[in-house]
PDB file of N, CA and C in Angstrom:
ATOM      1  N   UNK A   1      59.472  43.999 -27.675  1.00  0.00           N
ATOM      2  CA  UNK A   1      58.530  44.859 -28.380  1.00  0.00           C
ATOM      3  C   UNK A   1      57.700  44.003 -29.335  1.00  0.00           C
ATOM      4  N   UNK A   2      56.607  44.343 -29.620  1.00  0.00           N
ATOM      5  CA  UNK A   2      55.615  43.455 -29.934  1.00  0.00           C
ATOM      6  C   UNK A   2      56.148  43.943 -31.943  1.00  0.00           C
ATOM      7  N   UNK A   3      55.794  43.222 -32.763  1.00  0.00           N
ATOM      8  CA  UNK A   3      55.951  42.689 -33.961  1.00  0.00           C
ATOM      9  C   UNK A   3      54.953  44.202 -34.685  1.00  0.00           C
ATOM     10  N   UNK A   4      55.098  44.840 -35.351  1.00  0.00           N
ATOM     11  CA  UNK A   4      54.410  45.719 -35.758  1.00  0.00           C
ATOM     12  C   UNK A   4      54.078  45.389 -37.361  1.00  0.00           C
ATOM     13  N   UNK A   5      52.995  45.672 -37.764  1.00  0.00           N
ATOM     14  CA  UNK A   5      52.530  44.966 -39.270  1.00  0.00           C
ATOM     15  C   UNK A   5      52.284  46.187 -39.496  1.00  0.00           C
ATOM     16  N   UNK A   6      53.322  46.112 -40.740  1.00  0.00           N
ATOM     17  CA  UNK A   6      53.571  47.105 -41.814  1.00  0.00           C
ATOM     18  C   UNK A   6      52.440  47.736 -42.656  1.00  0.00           C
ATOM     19  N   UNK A   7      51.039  47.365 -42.751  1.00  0.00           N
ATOM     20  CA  UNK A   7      50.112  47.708 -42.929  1.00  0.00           C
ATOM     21  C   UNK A   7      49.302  48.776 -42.131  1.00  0.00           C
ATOM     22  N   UNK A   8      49.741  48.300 -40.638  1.00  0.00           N
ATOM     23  CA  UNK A   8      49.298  49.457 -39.924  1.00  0.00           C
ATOM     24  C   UNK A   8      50.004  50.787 -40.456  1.00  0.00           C
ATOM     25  N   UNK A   9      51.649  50.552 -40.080  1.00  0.00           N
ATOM     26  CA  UNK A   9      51.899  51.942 -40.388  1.00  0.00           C
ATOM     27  C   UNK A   9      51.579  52.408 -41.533  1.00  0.00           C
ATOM     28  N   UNK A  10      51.940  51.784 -42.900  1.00  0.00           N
ATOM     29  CA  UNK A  10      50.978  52.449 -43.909  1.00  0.00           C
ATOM     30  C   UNK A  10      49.554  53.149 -43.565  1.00  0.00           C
ATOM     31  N   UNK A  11      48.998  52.248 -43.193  1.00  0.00           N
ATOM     32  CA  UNK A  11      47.546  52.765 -42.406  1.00  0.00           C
ATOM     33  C   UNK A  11      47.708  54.186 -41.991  1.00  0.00           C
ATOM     34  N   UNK A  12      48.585  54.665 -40.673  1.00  0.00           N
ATOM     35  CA  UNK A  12      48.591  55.535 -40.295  1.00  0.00           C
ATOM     36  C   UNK A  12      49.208  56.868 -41.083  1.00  0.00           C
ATOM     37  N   UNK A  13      50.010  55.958 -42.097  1.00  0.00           N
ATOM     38  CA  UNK A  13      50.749  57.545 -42.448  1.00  0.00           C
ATOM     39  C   UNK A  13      50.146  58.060 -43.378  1.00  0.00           C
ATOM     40  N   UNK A  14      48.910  56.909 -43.988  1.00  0.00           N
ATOM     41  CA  UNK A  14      48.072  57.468 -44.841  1.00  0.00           C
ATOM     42  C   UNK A  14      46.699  58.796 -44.595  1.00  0.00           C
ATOM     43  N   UNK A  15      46.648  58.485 -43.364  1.00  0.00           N
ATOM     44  CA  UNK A  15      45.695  59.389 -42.776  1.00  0.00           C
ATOM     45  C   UNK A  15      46.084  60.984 -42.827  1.00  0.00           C
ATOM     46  N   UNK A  16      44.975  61.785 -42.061  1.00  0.00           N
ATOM     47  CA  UNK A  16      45.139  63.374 -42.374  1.00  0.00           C
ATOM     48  C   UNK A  16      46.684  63.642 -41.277  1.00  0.00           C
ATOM     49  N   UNK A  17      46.757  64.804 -41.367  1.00  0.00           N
ATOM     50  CA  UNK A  17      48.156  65.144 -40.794  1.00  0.00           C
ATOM     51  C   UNK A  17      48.069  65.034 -39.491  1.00  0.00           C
ATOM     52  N   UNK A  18      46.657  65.617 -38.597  1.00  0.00           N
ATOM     53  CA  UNK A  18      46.391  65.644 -37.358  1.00  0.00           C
ATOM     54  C   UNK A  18      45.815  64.311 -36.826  1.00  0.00           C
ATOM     55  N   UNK A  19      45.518  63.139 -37.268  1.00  0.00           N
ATOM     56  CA  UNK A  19      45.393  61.969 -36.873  1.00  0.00           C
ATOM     57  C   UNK A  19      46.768  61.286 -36.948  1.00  0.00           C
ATOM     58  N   UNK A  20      47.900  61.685 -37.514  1.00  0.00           N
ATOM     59  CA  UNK A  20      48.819  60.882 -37.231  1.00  0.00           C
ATOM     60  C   UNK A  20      49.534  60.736 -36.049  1.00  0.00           C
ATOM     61  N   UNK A  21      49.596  61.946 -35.198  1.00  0.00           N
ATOM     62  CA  UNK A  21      50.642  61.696 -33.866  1.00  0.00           C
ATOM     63  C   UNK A  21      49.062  61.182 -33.379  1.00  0.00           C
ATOM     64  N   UNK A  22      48.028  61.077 -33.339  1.00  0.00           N
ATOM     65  CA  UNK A  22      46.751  60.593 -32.543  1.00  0.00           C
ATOM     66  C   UNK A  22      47.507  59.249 -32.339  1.00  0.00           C
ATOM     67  N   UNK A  23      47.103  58.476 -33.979  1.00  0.00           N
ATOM     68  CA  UNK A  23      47.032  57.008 -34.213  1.00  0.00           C
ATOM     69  C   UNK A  23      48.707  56.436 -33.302  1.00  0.00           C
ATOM     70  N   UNK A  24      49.499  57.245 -33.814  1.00  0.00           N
ATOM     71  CA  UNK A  24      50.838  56.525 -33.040  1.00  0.00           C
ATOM     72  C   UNK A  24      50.808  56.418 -31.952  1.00  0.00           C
ATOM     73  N   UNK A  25      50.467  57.793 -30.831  1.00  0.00           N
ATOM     74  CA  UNK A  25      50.503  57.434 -30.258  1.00  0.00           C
ATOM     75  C   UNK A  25      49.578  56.402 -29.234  1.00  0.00           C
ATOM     76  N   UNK A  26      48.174  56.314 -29.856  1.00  0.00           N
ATOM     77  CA  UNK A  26      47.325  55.178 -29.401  1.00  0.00           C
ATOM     78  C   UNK A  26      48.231  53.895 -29.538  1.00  0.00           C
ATOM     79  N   UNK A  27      48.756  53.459 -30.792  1.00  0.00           N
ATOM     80  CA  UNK A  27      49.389  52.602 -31.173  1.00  0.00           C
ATOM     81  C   UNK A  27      50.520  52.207 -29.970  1.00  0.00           C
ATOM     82  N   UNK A  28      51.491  53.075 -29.467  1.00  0.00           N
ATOM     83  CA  UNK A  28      52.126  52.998 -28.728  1.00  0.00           C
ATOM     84  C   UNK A  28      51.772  52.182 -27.670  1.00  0.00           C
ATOM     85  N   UNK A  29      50.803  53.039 -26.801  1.00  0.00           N
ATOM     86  CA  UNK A  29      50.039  52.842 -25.710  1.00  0.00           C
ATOM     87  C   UNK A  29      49.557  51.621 -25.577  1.00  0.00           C
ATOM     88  N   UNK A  30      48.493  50.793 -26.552  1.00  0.00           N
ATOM     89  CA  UNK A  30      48.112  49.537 -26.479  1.00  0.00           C
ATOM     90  C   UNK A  30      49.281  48.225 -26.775  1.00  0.00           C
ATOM     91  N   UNK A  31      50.373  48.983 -27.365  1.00  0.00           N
ATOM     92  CA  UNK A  31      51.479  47.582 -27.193  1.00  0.00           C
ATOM     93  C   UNK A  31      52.357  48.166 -25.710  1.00  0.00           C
ATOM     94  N   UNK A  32      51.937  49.108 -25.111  1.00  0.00           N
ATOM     95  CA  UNK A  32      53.170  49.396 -23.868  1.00  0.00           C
ATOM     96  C   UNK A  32      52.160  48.511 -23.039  1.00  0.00           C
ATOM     97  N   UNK A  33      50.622  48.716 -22.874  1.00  0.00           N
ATOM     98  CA  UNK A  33      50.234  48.428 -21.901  1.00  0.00           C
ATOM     99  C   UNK A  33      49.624  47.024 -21.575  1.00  0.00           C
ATOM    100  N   UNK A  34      49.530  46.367 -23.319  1.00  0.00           N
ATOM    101  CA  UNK A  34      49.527  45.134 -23.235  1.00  0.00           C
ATOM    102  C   UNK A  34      50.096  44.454 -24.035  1.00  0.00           C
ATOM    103  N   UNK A  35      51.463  43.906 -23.771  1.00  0.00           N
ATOM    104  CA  UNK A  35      52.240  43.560 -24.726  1.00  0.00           C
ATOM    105  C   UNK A  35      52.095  42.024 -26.098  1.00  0.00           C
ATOM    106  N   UNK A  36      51.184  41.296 -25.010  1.00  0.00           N
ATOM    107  CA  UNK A  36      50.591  40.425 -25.804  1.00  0.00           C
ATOM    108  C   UNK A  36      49.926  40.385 -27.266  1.00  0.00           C
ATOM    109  N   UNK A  37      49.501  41.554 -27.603  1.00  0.00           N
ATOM    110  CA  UNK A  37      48.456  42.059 -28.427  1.00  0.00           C
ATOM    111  C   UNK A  37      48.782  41.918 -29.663  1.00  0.00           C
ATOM    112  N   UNK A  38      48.401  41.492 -30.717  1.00  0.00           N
ATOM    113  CA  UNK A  38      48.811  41.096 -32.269  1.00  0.00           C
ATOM    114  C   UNK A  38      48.449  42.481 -32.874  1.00  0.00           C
ATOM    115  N   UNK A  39      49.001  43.197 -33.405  1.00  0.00           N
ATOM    116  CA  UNK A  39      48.269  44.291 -34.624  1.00  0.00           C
ATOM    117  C   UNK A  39      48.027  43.637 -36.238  1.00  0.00           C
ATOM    118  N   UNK A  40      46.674  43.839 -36.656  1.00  0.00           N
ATOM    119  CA  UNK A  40      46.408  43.308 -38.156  1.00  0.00           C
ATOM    120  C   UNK A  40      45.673  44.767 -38.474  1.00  0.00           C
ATOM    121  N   UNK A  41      45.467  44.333 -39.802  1.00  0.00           N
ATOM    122  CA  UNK A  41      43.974  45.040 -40.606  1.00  0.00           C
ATOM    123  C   UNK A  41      42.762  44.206 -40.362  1.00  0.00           C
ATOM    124  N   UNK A  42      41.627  44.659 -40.432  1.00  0.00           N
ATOM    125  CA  UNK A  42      40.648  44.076 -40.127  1.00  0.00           C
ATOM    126  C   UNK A  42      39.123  45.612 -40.787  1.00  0.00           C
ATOM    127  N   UNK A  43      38.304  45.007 -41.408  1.00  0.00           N
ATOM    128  CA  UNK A  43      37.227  45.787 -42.076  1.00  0.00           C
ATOM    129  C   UNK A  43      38.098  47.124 -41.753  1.00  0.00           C
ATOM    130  N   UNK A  44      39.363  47.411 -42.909  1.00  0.00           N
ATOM    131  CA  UNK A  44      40.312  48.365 -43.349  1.00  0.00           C
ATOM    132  C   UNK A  44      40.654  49.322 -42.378  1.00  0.00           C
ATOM    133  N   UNK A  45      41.280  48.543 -41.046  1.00  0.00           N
ATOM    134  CA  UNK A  45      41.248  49.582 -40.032  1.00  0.00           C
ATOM    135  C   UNK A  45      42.110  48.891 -38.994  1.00  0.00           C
ATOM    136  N   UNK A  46      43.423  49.494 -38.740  1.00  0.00           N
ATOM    137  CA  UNK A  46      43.977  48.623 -37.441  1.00  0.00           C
ATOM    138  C   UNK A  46      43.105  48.111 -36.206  1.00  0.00           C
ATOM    139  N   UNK A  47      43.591  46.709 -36.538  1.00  0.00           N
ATOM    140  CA  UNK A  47      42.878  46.142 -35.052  1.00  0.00           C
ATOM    141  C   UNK A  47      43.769  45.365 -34.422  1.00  0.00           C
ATOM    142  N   UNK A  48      43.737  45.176 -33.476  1.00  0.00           N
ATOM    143  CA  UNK A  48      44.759  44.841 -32.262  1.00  0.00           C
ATOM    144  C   UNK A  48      43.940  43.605 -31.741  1.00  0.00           C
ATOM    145  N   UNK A  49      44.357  41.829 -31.701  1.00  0.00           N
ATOM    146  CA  UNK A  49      43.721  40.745 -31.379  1.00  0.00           C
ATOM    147  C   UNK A  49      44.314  39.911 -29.840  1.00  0.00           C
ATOM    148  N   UNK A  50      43.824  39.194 -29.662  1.00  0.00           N
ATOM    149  CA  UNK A  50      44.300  38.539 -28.548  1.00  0.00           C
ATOM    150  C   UNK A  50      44.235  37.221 -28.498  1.00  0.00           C
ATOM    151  N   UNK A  51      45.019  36.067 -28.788  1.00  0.00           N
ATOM    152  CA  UNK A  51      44.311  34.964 -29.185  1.00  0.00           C
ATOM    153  C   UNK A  51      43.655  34.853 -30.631  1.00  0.00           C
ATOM    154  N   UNK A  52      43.800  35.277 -31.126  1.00  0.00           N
ATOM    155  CA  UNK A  52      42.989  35.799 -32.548  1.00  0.00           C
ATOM    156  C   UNK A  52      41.774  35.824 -32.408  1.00  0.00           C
ATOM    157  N   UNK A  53      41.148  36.939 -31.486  1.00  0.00           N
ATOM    158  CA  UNK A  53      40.076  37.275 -31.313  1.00  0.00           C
ATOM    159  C   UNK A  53      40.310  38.637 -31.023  1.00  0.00           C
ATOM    160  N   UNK A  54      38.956  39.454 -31.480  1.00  0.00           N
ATOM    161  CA  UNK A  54      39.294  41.232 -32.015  1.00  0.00           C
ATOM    162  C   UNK A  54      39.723  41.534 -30.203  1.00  0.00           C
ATOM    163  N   UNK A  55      40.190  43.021 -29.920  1.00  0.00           N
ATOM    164  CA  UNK A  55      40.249  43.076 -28.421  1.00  0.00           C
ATOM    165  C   UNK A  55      39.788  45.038 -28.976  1.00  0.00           C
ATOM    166  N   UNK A  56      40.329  45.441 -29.507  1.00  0.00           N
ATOM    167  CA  UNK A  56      39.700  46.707 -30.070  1.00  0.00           C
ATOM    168  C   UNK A  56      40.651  47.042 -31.155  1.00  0.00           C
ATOM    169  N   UNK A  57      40.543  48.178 -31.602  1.00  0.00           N
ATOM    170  CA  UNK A  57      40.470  48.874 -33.497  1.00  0.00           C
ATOM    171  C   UNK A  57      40.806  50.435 -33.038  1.00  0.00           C
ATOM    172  N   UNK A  58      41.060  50.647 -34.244  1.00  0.00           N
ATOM    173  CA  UNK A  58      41.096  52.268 -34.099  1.00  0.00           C
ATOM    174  C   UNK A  58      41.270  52.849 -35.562  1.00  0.00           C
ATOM    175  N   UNK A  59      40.635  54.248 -35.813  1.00  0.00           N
ATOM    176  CA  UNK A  59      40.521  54.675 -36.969  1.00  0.00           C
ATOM    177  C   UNK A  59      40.740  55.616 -37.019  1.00  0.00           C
ATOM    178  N   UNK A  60      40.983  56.724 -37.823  1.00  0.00           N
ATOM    179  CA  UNK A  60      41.621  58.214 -38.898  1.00  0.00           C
ATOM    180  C   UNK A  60      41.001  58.642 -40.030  1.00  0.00           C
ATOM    181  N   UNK A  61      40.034  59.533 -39.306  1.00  0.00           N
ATOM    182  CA  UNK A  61      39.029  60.479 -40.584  1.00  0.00           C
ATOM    183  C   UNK A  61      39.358  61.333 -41.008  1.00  0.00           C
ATOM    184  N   UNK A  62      38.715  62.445 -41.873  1.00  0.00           N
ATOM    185  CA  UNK A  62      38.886  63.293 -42.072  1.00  0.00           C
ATOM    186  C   UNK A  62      39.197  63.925 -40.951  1.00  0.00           C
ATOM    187  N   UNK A  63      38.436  64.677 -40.048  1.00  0.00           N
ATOM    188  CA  UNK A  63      38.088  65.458 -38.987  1.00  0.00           C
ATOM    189  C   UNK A  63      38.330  64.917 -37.703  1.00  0.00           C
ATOM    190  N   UNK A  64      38.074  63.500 -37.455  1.00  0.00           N
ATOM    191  CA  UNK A  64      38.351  63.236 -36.323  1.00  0.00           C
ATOM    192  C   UNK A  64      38.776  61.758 -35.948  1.00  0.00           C
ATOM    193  N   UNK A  65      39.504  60.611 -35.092  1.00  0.00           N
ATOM    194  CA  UNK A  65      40.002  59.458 -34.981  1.00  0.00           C
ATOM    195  C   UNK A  65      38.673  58.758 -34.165  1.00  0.00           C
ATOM    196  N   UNK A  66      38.793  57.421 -34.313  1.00  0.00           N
ATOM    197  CA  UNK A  66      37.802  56.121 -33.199  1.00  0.00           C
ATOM    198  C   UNK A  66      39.053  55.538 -32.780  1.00  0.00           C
ATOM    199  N   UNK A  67      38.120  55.507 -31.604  1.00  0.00           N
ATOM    200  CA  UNK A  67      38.751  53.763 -30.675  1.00  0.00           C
ATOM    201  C   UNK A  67      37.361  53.058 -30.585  1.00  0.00           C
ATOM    202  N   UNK A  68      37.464  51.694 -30.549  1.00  0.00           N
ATOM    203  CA  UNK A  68      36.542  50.990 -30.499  1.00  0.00           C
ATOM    204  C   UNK A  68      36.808  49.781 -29.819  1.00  0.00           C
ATOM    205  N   UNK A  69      36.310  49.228 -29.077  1.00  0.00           N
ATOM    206  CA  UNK A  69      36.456  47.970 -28.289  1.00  0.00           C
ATOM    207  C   UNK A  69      35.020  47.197 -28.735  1.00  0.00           C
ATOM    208  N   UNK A  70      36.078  45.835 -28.791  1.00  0.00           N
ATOM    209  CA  UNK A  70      35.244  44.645 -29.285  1.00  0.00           C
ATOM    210  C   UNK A  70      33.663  44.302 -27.949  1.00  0.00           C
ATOM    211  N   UNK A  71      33.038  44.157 -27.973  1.00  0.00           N
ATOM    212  CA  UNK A  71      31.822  44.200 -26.749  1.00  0.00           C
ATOM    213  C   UNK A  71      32.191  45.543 -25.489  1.00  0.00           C
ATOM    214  N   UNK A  72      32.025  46.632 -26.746  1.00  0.00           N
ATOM    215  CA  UNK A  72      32.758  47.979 -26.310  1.00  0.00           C
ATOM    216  C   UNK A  72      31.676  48.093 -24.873  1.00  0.00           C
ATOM    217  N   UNK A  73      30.156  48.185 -25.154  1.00  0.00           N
ATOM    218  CA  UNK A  73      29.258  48.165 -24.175  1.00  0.00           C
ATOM    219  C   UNK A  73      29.703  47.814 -22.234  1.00  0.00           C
ATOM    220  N   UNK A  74      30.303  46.489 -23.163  1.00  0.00           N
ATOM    221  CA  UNK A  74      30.752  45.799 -22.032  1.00  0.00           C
ATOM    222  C   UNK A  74      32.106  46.260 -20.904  1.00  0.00           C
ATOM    223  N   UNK A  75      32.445  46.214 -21.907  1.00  0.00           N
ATOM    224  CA  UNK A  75      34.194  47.145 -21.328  1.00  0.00           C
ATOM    225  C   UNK A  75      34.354  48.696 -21.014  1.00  0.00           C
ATOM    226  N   UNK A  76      32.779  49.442 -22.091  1.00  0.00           N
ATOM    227  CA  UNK A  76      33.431  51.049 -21.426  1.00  0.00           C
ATOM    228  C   UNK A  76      32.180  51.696 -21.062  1.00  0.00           C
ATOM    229  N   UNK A  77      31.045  50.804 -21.578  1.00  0.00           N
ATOM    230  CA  UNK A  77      29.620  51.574 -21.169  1.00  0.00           C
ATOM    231  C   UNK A  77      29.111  51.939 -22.390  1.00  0.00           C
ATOM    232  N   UNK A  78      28.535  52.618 -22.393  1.00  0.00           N
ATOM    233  CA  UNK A  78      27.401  53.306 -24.047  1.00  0.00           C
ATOM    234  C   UNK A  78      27.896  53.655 -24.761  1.00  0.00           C
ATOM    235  N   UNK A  79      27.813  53.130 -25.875  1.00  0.00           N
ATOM    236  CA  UNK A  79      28.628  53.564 -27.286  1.00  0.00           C
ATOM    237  C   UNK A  79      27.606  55.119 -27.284  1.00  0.00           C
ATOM    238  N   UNK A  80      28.777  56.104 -27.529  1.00  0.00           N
ATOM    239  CA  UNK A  80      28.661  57.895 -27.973  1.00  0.00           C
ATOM    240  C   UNK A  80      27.587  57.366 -29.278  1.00  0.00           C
ATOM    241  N   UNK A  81      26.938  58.354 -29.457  1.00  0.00           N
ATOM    242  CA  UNK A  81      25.619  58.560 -31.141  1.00  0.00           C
ATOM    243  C   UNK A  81      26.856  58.926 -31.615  1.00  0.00           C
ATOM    244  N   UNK A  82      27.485  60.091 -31.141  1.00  0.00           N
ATOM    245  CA  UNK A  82      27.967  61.037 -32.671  1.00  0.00           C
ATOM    246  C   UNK A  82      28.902  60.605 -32.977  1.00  0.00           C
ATOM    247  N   UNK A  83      29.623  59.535 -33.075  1.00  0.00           N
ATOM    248  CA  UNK A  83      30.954  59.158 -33.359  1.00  0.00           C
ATOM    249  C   UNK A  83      31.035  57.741 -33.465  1.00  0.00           C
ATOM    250  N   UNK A  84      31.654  57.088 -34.653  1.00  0.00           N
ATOM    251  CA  UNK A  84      32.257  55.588 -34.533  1.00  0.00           C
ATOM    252  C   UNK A  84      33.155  55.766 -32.959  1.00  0.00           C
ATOM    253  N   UNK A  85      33.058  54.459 -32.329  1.00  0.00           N
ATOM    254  CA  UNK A  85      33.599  53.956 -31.136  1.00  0.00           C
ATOM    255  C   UNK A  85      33.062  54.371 -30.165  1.00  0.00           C
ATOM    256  N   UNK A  86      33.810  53.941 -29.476  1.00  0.00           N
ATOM    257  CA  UNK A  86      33.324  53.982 -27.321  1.00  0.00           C
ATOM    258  C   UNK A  86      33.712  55.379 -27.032  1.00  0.00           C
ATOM    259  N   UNK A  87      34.482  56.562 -27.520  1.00  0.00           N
ATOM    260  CA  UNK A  87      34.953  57.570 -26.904  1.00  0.00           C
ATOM    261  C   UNK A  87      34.777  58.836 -27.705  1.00  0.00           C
ATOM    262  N   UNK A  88      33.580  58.464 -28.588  1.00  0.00           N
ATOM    263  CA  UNK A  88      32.898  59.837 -28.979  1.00  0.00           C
ATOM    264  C   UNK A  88      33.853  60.467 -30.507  1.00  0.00           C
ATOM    265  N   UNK A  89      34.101  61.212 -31.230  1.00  0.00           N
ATOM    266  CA  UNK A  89      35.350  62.367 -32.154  1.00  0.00           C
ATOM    267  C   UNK A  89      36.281  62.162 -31.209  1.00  0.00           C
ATOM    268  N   UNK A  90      37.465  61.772 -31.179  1.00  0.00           N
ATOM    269  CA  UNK A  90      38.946  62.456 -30.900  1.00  0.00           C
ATOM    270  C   UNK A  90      39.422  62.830 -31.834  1.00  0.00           C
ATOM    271  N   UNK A  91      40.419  64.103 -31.215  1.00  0.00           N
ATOM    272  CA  UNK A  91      40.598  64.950 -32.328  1.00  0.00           C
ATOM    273  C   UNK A  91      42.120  65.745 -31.839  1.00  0.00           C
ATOM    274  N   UNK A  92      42.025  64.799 -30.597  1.00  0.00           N
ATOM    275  CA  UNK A  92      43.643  65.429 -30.209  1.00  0.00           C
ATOM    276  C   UNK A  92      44.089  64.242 -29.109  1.00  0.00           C
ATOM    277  N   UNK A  93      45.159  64.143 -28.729  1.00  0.00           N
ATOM    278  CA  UNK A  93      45.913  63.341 -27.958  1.00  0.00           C
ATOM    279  C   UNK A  93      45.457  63.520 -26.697  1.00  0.00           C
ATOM    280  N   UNK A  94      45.027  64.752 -26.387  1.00  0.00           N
ATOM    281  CA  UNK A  94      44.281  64.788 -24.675  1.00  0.00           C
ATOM    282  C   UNK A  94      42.910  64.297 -24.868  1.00  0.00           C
ATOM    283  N   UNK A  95      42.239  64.018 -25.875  1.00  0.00           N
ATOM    284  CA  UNK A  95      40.864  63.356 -25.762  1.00  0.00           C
ATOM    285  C   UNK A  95      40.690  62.026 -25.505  1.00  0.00           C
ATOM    286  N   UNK A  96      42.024  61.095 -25.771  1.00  0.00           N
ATOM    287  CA  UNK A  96      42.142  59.444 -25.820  1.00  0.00           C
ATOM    288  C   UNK A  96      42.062  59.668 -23.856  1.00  0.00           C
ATOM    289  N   UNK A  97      41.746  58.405 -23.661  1.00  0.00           N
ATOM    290  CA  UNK A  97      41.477  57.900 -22.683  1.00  0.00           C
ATOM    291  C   UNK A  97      43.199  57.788 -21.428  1.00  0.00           C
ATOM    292  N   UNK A  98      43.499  57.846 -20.021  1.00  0.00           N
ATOM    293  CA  UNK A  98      44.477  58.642 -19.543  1.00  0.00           C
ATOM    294  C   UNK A  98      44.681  56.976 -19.893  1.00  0.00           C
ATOM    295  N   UNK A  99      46.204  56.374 -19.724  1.00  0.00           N
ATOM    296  CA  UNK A  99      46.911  54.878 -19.759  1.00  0.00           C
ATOM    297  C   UNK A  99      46.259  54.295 -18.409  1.00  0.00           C
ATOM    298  N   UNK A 100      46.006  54.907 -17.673  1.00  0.00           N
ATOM    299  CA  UNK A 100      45.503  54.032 -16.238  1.00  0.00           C
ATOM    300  C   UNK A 100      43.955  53.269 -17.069  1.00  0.00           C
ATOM    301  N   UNK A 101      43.338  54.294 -17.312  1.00  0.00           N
ATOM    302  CA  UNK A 101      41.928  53.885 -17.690  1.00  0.00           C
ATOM    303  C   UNK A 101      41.580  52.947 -18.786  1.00  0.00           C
ATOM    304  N   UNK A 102      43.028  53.356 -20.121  1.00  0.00           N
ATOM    305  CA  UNK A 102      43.419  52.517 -21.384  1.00  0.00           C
ATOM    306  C   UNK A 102      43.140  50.987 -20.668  1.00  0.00           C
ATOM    307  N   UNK A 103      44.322  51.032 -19.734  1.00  0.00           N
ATOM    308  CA  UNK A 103      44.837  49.649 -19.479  1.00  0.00           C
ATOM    309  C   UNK A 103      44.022  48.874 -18.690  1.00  0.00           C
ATOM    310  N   UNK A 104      42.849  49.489 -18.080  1.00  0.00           N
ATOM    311  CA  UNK A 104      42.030  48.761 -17.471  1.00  0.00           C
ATOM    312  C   UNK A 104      40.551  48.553 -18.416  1.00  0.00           C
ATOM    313  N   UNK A 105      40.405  48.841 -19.752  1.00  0.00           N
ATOM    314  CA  UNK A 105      39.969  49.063 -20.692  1.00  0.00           C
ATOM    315  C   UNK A 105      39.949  47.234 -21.458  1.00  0.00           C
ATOM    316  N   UNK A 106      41.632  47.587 -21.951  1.00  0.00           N
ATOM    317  CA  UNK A 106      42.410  46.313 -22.332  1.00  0.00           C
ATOM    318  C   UNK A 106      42.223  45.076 -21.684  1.00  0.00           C
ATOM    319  N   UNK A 107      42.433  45.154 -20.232  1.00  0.00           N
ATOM    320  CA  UNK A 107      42.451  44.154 -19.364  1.00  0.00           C
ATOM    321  C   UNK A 107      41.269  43.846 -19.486  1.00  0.00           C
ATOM    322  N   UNK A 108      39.885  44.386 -19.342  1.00  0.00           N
ATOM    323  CA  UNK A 108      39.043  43.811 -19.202  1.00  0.00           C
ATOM    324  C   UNK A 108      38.380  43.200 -20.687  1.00  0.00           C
ATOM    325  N   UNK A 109      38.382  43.942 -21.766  1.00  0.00           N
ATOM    326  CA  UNK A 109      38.388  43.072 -22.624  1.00  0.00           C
ATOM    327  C   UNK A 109      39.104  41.723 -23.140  1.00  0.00           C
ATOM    328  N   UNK A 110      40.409  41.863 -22.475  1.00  0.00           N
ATOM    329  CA  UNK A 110      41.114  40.457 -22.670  1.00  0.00           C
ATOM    330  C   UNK A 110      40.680  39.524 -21.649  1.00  0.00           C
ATOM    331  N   UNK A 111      40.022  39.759 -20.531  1.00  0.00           N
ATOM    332  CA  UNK A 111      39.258  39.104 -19.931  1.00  0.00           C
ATOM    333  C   UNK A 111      38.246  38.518 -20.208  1.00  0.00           C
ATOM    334  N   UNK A 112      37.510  38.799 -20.912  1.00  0.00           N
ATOM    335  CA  UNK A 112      36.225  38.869 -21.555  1.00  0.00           C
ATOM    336  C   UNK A 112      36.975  37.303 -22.911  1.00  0.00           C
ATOM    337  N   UNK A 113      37.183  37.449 -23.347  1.00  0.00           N
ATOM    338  CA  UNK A 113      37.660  36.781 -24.325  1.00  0.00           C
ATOM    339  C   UNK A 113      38.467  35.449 -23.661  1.00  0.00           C
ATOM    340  N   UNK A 114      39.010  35.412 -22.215  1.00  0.00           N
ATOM    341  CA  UNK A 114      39.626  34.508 -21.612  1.00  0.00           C
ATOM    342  C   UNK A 114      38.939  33.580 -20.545  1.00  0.00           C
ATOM    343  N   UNK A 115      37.176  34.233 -20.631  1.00  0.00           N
ATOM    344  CA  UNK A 115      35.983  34.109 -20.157  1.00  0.00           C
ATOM    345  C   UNK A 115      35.346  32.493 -20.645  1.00  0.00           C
TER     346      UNK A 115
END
């Protein structure tokens, strides 16, 4: 199991009540599906590195969570207007992206960086 920095979870448990099972379980997901992955803080927001280079982030608003990938363009297509990140407001656990799509998400940004 990958090394978890205690900042994140602070991070997360600091957030609203309904971003917390969000953030965990994103959290989960990106160390199940790529175990390599470092978790830090980074511009006050878990980010997940590879090589120590960003690979994507994720955040906990008021109202609604981001995912964000580093040359997000590149890896998921058009960054959404109405929302920080690649996948628009999430605002519940069925809005994150299915693990098939996550992980081919991941992969290709760690590609990108191994480029």
């Amino acid at each position: 199991m990958a090394k978890r920095d205690t900042r994140v979870t602070e991070y997360i448990n600091s957030r609203a009540a309904f971003a917390r099972p969000i953030l965990r379980q994103l959290r989960k997901a990106i160390h199940d599906l790529r175990p390599g992955l470092t978790e830090t803080i980074k511009w006050g927001m878990p980010t997940f590195t590879y090589n120590d280079r960003i690979v994507c982030g994720m955040a906990g608003f008021k109202a609604h969570c981001a995912l964000w990938f580093w040359n997000g363009k590149t890896v998921v297509g058009k960054k959404p207007a109405e929302a920080m990140g690649n996948f628009g407001r999430i605002t519940s656990p069925e809005d994150l992206p299915a693990p098939g799509q996550l992980r081919g998400y991941l992969d290709k940004a760690v590609a990108l960086i191994n480029s």
